[in-house]
C-alpha atoms as a PDB file:
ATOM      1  CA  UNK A   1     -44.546  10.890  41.681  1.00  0.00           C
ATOM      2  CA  UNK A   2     -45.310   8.294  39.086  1.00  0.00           C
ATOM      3  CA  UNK A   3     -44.531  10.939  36.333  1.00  0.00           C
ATOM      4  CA  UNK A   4     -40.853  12.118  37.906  1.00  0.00           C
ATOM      5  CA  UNK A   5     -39.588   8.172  38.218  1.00  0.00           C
ATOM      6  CA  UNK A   6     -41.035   7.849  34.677  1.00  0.00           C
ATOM      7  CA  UNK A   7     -38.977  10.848  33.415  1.00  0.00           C
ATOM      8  CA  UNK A   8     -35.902  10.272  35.269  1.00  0.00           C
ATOM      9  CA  UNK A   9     -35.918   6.571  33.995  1.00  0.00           C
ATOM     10  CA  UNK A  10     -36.135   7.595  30.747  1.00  0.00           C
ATOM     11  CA  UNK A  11     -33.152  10.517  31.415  1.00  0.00           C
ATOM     12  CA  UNK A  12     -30.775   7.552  32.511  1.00  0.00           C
ATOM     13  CA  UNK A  13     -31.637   5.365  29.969  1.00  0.00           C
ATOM     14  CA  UNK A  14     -31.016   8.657  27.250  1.00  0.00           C
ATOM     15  CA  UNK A  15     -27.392   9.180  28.801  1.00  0.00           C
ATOM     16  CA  UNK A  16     -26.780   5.223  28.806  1.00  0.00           C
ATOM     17  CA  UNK A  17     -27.222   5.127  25.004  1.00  0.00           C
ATOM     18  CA  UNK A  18     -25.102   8.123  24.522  1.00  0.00           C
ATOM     19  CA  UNK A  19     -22.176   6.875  26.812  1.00  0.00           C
ATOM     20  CA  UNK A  20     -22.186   3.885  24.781  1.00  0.00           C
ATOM     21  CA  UNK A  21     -22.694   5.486  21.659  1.00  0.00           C
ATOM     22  CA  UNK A  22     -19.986   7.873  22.534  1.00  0.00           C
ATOM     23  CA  UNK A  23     -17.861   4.677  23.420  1.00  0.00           C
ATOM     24  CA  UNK A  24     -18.248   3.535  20.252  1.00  0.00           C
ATOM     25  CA  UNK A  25     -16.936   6.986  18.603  1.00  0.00           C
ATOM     26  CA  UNK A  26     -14.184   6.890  20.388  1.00  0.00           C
ATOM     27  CA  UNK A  27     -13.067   3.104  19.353  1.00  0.00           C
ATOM     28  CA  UNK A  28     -14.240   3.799  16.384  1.00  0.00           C
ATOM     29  CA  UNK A  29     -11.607   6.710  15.940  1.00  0.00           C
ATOM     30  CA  UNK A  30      -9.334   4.639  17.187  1.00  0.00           C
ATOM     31  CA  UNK A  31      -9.555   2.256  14.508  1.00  0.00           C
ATOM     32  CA  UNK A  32      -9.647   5.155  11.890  1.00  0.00           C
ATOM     33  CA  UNK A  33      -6.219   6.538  13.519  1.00  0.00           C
ATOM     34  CA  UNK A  34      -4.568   3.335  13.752  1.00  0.00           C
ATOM     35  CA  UNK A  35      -5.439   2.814   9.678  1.00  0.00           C
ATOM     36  CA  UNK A  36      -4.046   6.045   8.888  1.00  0.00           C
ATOM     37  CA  UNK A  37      -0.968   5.130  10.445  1.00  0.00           C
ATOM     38  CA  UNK A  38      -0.721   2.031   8.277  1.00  0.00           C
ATOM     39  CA  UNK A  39      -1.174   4.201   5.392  1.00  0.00           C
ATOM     40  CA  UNK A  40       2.074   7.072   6.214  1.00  0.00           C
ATOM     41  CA  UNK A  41       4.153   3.787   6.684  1.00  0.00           C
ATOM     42  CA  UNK A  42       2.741   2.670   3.513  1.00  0.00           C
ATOM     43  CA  UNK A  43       3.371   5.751   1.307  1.00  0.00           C
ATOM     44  CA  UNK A  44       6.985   5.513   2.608  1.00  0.00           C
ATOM     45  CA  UNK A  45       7.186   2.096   1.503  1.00  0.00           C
ATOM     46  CA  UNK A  46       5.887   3.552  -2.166  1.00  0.00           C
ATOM     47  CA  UNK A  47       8.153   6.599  -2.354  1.00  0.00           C
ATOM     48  CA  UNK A  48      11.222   3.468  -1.831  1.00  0.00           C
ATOM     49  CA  UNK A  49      10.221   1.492  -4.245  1.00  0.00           C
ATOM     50  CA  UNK A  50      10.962   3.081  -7.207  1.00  0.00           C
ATOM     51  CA  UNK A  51      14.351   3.721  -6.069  1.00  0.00           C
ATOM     52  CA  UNK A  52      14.781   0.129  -5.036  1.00  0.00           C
ATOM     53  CA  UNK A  53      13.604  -0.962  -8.941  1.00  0.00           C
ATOM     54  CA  UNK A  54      16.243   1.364 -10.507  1.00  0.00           C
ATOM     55  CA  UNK A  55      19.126   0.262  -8.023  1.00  0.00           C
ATOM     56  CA  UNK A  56      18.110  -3.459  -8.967  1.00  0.00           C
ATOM     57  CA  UNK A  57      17.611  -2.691 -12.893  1.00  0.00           C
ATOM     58  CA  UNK A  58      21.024  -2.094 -13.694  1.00  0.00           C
ATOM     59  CA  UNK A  59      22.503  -5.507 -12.402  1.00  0.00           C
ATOM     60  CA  UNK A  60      19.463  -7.385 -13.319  1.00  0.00           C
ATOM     61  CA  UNK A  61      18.440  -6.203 -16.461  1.00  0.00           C
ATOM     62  CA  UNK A  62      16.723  -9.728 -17.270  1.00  0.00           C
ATOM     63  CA  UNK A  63      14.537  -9.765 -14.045  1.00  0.00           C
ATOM     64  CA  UNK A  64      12.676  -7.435 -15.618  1.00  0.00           C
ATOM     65  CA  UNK A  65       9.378  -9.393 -15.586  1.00  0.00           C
ATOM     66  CA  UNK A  66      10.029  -9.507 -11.710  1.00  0.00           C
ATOM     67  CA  UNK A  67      10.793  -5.571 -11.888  1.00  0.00           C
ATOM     68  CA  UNK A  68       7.331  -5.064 -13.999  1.00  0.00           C
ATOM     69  CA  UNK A  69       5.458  -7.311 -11.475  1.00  0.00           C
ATOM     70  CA  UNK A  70       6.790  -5.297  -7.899  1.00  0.00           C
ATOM     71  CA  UNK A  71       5.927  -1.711 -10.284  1.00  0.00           C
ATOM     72  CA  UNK A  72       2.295  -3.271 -10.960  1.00  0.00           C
ATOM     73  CA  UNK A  73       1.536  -4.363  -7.978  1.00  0.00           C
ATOM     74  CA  UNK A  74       2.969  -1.362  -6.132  1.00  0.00           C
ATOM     75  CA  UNK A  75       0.567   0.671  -8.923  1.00  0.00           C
ATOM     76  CA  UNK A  76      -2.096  -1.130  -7.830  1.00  0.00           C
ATOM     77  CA  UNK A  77      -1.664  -0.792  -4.202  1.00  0.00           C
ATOM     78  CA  UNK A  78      -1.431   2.981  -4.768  1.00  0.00           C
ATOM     79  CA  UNK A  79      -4.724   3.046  -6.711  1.00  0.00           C
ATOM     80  CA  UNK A  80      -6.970   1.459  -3.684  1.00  0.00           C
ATOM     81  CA  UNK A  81      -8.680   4.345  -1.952  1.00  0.00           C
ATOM     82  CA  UNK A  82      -7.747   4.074   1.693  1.00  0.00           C
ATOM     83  CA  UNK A  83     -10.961   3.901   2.934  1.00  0.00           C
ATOM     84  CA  UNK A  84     -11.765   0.559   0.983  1.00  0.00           C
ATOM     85  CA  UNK A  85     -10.028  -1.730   3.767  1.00  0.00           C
ATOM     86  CA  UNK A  86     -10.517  -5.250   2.310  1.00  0.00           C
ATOM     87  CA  UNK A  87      -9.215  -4.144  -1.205  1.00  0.00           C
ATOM     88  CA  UNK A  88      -5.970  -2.293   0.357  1.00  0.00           C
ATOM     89  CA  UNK A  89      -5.285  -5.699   2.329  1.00  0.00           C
ATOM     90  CA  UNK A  90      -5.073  -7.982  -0.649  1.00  0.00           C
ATOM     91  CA  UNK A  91      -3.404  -5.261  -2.667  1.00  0.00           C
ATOM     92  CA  UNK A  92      -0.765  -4.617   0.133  1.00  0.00           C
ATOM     93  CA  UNK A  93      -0.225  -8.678   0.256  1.00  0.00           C
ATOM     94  CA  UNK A  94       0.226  -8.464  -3.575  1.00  0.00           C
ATOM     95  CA  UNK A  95       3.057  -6.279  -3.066  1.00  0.00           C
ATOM     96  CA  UNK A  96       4.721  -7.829  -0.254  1.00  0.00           C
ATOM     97  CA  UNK A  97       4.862 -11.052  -1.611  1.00  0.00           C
ATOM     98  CA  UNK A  98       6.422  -9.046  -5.251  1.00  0.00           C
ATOM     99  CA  UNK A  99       8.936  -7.690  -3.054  1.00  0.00           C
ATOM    100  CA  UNK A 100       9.886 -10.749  -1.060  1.00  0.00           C
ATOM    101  CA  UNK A 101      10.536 -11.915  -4.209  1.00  0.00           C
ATOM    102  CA  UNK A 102      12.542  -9.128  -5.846  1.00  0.00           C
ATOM    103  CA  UNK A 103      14.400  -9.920  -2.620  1.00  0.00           C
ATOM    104  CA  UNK A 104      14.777 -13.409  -3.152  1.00  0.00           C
ATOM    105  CA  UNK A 105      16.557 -12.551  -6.667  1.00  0.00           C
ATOM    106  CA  UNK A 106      18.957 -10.537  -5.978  1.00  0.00           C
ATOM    107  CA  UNK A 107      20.601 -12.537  -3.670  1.00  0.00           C
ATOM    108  CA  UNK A 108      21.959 -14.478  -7.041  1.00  0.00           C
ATOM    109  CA  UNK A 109      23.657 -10.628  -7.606  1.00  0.00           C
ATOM    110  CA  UNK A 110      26.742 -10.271  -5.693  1.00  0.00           C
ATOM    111  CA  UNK A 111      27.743  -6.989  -7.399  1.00  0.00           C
ATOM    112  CA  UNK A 112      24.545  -5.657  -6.254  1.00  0.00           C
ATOM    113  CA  UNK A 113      24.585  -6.964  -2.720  1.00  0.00           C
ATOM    114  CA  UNK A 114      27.569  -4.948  -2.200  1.00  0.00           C
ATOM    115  CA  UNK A 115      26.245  -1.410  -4.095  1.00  0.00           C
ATOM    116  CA  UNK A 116      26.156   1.116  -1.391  1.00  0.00           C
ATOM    117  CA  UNK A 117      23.053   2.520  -2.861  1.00  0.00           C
ATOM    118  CA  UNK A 118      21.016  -0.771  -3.268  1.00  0.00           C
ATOM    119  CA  UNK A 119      22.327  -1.682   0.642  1.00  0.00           C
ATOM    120  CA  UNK A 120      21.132   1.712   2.492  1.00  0.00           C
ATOM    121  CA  UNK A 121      17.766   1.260   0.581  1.00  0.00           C
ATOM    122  CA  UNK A 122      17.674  -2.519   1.349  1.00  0.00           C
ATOM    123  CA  UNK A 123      17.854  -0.684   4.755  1.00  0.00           C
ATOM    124  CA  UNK A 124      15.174   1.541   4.482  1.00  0.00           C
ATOM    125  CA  UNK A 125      12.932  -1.011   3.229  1.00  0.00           C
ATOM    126  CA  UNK A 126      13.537  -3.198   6.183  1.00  0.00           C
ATOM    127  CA  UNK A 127      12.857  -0.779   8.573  1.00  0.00           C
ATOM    128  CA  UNK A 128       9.859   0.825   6.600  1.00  0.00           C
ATOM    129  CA  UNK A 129       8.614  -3.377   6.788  1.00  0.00           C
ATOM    130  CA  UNK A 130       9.292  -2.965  10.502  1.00  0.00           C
ATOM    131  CA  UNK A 131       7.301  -0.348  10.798  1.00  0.00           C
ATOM    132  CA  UNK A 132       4.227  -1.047   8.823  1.00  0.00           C
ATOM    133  CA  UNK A 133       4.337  -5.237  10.802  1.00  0.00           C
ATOM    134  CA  UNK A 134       3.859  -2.810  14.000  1.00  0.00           C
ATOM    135  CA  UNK A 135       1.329  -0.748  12.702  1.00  0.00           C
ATOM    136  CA  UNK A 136      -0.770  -3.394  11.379  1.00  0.00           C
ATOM    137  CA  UNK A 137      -0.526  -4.840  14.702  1.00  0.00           C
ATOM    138  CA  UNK A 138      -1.313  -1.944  16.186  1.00  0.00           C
ATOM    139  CA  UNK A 139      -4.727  -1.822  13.317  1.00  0.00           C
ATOM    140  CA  UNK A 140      -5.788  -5.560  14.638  1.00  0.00           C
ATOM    141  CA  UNK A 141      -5.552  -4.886  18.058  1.00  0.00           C
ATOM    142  CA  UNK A 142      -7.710  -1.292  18.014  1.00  0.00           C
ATOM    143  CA  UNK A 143      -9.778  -3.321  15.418  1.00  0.00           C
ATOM    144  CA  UNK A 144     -10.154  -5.977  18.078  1.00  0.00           C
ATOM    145  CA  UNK A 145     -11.391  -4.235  21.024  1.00  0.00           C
ATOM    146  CA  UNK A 146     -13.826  -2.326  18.239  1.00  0.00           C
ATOM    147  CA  UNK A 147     -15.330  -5.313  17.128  1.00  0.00           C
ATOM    148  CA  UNK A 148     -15.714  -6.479  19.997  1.00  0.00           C
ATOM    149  CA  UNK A 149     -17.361  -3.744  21.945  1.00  0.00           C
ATOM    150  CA  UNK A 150     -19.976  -3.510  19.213  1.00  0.00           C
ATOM    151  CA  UNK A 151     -20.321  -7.144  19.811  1.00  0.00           C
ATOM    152  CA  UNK A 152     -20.839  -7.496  23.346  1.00  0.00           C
ATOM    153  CA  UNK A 153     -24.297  -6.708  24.701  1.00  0.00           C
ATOM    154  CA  UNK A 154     -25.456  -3.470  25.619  1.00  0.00           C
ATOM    155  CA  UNK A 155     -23.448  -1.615  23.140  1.00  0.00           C
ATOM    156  CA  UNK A 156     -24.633  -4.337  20.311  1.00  0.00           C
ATOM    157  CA  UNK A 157     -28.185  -2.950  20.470  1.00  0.00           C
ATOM    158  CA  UNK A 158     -26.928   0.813  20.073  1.00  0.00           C
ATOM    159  CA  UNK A 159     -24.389  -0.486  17.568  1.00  0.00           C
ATOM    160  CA  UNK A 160     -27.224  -1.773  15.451  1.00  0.00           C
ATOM    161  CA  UNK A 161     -29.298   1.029  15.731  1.00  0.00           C
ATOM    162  CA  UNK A 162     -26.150   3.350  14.480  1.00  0.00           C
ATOM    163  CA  UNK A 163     -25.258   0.604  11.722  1.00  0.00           C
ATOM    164  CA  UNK A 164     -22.077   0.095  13.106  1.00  0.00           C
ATOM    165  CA  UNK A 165     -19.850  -1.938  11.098  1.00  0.00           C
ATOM    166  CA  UNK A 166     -17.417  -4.158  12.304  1.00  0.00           C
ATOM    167  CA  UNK A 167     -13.540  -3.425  10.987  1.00  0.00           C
ATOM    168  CA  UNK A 168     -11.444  -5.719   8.368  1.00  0.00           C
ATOM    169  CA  UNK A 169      -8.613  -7.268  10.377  1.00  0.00           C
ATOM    170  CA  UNK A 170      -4.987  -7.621   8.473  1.00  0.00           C
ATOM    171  CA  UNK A 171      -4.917 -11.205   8.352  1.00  0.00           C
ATOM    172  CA  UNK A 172      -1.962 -13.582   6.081  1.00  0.00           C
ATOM    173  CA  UNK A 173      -3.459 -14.528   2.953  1.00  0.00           C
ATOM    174  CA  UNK A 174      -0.614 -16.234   1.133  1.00  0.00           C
ATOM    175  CA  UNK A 175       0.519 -20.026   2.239  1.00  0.00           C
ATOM    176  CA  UNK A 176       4.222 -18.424   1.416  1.00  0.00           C
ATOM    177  CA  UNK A 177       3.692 -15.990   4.290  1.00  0.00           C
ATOM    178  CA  UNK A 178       2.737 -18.297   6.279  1.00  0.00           C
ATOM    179  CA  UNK A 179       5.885 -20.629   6.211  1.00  0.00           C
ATOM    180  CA  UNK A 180       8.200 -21.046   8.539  1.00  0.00           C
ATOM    181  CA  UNK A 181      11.557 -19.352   6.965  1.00  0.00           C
ATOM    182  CA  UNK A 182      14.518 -22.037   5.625  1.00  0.00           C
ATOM    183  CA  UNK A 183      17.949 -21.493   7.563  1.00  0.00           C
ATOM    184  CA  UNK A 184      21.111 -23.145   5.726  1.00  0.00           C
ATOM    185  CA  UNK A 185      24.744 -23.207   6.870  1.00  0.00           C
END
């Protein structure tokens, strides 16, 4: 009798672990999925760029330390391996705050502001920025609820014993992102 308690204790305690564990998968994928989604709106945001530099070059032909900064930093970005989250963040932030600042410029180029091309890819940028502000939200809040079920006790002790990690969040780096934008009339 001793013996089938004994057994059956140590059957619930078996499946316990691998619900959790399997719990853990599954947020865990979640994560993974949400990243990957960060990353097609991210290669669309790449593909634009280049476009956007060559629109810009022939109005501004002396921004062109601005032009060689966004192309570095968008050359950088590229060259992170996806999988290195930390190094993507502060390689993505790079490159946002190089093309806030392209931005910033050629609002002193009227000619430009009104080029068809430069305006639909102004466009495209925008809405590729759009996209990528959701899915990094969407990133923080899967990485969220995976940190913190690794955190939160049972699933802590199998998450140790699996050397679960917990995920980067997306966080604002740069006091100029962090300002409040300037309206004038």
């Amino acid at each position: 009798m001793v013996g089938i308690i004994l057994i059956a204790l140590i059957v619930v305690v078996v499946l316990a672990v691998i619900s959790v564990y399997n719990g853990l998968i599954r947020k865990k994928k979640l994560v993974d999925n949400a990243w990957s989604q960060i990353d097609v709106q991210l290669k669309r945001r790449y593909d634009l760029i280049p476009n956007l530099i060559e629109s810009v070059k022939g109005y501004a032909a002396h921004e062109a330390g601005l032009l060689e900064k966004v192309t570095m930093a968008r050359t950088r970005a590229m060259g992170v391996p996806s999988g290195d989250t930390g190094a993507k963040i502060a390689a993505e932030t790079e490159l946002g705050g190089a093309l806030r600042g392209l931005m910033v410029q050629v609002e002193a180029y009227p000619q430009l502001k009104a080029n068809q091309n430069f305006l639909q890819l102004q466009e495209e940028l925008t809405s590729t920025e759009n996209k990528i502000a959701f899915a990094r939200q969407h990133y923080n809040d899967s990485a969220t609820n995976y940190n913190t079920a690794i955190a939160v006790f049972p699933a802590n002790v199998i998450a140790g014993m699996f050397r679960f990690q917990d995920a980067a969040l997306w966080q604002i780096t740069e006091a100029a992102e962090r300002e409040v934008p300037k309206v004038k009339f």
